[in-house]
C-alpha atoms as a PDB file:
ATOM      1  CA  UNK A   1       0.000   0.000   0.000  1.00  0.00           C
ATOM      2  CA  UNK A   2       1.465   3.528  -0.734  1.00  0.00           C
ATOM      3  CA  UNK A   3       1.656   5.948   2.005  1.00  0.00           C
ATOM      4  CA  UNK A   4       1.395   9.988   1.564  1.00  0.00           C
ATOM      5  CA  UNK A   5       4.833  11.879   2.197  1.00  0.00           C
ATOM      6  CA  UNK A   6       5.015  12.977   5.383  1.00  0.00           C
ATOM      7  CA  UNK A   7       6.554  16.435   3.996  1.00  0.00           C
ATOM      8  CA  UNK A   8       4.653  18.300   0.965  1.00  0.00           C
ATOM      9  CA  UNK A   9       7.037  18.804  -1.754  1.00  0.00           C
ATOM     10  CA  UNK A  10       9.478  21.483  -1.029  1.00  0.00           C
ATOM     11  CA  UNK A  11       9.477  22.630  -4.825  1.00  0.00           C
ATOM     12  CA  UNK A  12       5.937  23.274  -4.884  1.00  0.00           C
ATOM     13  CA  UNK A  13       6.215  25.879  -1.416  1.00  0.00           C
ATOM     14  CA  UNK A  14       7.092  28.775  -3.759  1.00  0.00           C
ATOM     15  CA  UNK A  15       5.079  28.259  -6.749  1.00  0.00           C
ATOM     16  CA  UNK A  16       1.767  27.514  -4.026  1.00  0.00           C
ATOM     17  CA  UNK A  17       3.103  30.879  -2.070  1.00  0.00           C
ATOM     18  CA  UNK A  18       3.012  32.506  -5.288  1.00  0.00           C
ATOM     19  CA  UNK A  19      -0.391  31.383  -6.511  1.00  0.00           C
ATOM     20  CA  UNK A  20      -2.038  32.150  -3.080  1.00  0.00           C
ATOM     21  CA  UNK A  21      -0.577  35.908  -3.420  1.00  0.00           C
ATOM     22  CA  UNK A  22      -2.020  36.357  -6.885  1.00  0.00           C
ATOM     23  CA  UNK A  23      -5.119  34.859  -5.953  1.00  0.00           C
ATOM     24  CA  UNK A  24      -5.439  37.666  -2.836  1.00  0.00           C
ATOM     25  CA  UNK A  25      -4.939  40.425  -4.950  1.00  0.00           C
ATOM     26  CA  UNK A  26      -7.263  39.632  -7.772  1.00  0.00           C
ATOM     27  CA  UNK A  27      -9.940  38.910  -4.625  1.00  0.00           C
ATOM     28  CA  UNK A  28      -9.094  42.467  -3.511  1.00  0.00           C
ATOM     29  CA  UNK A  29      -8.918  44.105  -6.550  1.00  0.00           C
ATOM     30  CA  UNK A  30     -12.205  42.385  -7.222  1.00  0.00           C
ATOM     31  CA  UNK A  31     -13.759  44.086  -3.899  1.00  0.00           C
ATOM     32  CA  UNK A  32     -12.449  47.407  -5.089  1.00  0.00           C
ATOM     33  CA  UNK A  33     -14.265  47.228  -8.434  1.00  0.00           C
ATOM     34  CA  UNK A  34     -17.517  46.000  -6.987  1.00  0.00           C
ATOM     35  CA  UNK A  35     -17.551  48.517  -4.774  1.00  0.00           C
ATOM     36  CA  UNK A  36     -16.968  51.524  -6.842  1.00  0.00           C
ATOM     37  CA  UNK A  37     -19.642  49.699  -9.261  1.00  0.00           C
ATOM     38  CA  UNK A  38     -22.162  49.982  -5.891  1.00  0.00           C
ATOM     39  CA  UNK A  39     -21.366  53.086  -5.256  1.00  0.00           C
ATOM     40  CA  UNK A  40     -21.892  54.408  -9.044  1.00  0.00           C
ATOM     41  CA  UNK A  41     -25.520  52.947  -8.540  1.00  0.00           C
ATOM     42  CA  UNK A  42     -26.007  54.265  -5.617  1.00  0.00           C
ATOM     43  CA  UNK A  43     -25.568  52.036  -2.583  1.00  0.00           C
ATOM     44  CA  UNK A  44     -24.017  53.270   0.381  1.00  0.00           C
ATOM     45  CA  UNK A  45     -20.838  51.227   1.226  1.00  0.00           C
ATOM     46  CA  UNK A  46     -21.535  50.391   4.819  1.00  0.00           C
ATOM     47  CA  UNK A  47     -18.250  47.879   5.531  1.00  0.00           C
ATOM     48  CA  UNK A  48     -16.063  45.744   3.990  1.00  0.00           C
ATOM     49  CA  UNK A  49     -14.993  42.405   4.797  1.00  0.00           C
ATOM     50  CA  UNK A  50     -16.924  42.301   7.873  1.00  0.00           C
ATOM     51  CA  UNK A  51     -16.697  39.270  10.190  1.00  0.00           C
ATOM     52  CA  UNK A  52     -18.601  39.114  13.476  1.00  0.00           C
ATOM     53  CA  UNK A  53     -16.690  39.859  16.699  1.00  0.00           C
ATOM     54  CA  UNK A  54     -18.424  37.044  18.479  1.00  0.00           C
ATOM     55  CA  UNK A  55     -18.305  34.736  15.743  1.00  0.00           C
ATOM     56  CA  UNK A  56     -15.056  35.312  13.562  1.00  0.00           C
ATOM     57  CA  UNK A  57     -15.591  31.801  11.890  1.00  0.00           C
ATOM     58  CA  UNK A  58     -19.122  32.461  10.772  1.00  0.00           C
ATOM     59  CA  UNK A  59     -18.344  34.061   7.766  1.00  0.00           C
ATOM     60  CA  UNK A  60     -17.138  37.043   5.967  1.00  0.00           C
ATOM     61  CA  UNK A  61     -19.623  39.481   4.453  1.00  0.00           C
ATOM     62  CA  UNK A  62     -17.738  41.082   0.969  1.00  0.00           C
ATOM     63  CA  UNK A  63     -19.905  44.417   1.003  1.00  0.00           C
ATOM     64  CA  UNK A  64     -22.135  45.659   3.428  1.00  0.00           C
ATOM     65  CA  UNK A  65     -24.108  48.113   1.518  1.00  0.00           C
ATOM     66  CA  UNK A  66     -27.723  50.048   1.615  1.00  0.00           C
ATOM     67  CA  UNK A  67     -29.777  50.794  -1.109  1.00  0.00           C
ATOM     68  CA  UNK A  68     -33.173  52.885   0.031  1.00  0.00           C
ATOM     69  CA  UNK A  69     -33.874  51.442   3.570  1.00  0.00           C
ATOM     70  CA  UNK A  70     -32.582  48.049   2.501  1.00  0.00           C
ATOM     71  CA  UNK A  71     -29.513  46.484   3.399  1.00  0.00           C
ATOM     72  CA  UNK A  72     -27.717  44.716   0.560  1.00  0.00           C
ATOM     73  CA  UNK A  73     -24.530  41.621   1.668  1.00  0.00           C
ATOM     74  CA  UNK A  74     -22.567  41.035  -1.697  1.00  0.00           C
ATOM     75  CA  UNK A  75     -20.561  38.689  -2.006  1.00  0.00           C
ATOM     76  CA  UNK A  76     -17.775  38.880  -4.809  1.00  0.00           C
ATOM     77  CA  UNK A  77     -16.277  36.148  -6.881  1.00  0.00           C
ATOM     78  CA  UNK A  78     -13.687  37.728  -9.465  1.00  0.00           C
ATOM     79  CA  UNK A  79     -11.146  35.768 -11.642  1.00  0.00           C
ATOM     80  CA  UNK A  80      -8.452  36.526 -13.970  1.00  0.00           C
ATOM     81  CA  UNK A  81      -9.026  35.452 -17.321  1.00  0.00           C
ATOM     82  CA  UNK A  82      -9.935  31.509 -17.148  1.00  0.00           C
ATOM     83  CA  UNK A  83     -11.796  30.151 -20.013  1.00  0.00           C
ATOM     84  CA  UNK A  84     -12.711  27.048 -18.025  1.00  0.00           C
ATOM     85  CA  UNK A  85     -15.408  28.187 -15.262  1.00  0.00           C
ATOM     86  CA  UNK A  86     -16.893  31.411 -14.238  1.00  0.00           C
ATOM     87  CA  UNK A  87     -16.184  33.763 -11.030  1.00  0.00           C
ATOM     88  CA  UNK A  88     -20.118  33.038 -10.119  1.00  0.00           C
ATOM     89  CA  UNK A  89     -19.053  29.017  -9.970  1.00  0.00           C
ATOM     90  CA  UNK A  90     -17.191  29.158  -6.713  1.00  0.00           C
ATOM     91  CA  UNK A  91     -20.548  30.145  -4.659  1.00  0.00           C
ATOM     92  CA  UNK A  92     -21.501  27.182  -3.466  1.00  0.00           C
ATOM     93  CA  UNK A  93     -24.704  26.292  -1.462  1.00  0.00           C
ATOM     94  CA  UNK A  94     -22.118  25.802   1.490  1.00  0.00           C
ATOM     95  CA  UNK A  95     -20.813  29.719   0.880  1.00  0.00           C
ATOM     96  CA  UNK A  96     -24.384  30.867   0.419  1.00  0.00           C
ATOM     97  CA  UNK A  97     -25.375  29.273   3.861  1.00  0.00           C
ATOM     98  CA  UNK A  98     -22.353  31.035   5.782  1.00  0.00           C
ATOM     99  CA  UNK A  99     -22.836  34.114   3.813  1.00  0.00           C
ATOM    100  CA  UNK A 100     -26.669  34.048   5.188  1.00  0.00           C
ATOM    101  CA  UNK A 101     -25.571  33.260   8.942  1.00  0.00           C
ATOM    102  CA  UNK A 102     -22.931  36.244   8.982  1.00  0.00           C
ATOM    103  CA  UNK A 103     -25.742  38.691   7.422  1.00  0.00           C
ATOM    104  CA  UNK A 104     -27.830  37.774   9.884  1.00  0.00           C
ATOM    105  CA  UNK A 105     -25.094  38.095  12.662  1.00  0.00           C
ATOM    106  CA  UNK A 106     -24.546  41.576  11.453  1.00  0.00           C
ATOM    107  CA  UNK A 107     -28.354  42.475  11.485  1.00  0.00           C
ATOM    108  CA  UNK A 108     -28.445  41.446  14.679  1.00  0.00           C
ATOM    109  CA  UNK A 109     -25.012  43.558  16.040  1.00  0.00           C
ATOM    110  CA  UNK A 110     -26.908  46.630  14.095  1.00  0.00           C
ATOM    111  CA  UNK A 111     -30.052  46.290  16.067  1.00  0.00           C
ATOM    112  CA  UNK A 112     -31.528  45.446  12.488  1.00  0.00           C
ATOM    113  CA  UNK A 113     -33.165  42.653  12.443  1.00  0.00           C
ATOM    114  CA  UNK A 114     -36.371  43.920  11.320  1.00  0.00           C
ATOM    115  CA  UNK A 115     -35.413  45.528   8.434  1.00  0.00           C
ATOM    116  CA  UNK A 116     -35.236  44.382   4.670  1.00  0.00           C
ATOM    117  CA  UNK A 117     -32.221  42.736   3.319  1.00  0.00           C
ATOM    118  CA  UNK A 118     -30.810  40.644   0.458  1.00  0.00           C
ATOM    119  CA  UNK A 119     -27.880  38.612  -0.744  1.00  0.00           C
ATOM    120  CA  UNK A 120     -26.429  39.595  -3.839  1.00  0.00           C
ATOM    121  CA  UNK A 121     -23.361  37.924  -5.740  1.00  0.00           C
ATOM    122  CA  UNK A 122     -21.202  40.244  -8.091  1.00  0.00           C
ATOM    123  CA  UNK A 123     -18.943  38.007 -10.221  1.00  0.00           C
ATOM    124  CA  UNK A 124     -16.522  39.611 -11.657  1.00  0.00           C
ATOM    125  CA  UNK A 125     -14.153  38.377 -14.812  1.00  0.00           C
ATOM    126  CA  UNK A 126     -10.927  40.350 -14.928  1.00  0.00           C
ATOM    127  CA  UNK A 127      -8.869  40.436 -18.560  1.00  0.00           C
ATOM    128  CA  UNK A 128      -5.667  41.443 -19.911  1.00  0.00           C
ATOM    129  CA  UNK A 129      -5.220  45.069 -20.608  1.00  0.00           C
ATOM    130  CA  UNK A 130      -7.516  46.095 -17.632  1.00  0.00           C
ATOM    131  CA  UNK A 131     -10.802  45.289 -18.788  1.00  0.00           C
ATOM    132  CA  UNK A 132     -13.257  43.507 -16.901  1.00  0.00           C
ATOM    133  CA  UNK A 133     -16.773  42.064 -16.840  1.00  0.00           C
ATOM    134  CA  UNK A 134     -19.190  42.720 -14.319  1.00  0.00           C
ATOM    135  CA  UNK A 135     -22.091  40.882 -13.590  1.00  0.00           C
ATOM    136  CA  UNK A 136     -24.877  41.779 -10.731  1.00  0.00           C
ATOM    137  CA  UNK A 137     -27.308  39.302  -9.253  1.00  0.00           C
ATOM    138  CA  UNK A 138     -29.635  40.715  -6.925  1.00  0.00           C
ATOM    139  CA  UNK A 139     -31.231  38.233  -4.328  1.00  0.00           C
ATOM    140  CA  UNK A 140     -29.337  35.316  -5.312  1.00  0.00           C
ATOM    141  CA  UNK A 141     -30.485  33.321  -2.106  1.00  0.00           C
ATOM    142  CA  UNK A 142     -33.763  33.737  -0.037  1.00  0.00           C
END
């Protein structure tokens, strides 16, 4: 029977550092172009990459936001060109759930509970040359 290595492979440590980097900033850069896309349709950018205080491992809300009297938790998927899946493929039922318990944990810090909110996913697909492709969905779980 084969066994695992006990070490991972000491090549890979760089080119896995490397990839995790690049994969931070285009997540950040991501956040910074949904948000200025909020903001140009007028939501009010409440916080960003909000965690509870009681509850660090809840979740992470993206964007709080407010649009009218309604609060708005957007969660943004971007990706560097990739012609195999789409930004909008990496929220899973399993990120949706989380995403739901940490908007309700913030609700609930912000004496909010009784107002209206929504979930909304902003996938964003980031090319060479600086262009990118937005895409808004607006209530994407209930």
């Amino acid at each position: 029977m084969l066994s695992a290595p006990s070490e991972p492979a000491k090549g890979l440590a760089p080119i896995i550092s490397i990839y995790k980097s690049m994969n931070i900033n285009v997540g950040r850069r991501g956040e910074e172009i949904a948000a200025d896309y909020l903001k140009k349709k007028g939501y009010k950018i409440i916080a960003r990459n909000w965690k509870p205080a009681k509850l660090p491992t809840a979740g992470e809300i993206d964007i709080v936001a407010k649009r009218g009297e309604d609060f708005v938790f957007v969660e943004v998927k971007a990706l560097s060109q990739n012609d195999t899946f789409y930004p909008e493929d990496h929220f899973t039922p399993d990120k949706a759930a989380k995403t739901i318990r940490a908007a309700r944990l913030w609700l609930a810090e912000n004496n909010s509970l009784d107002r209206p909110w929504q979930i909304d996913l902003i996938a964003i697909e980031m090319y060479a040359g600086g262009q990118e492709h937005i895409f808004h969905y607006e209530q994407v779980v209930s």
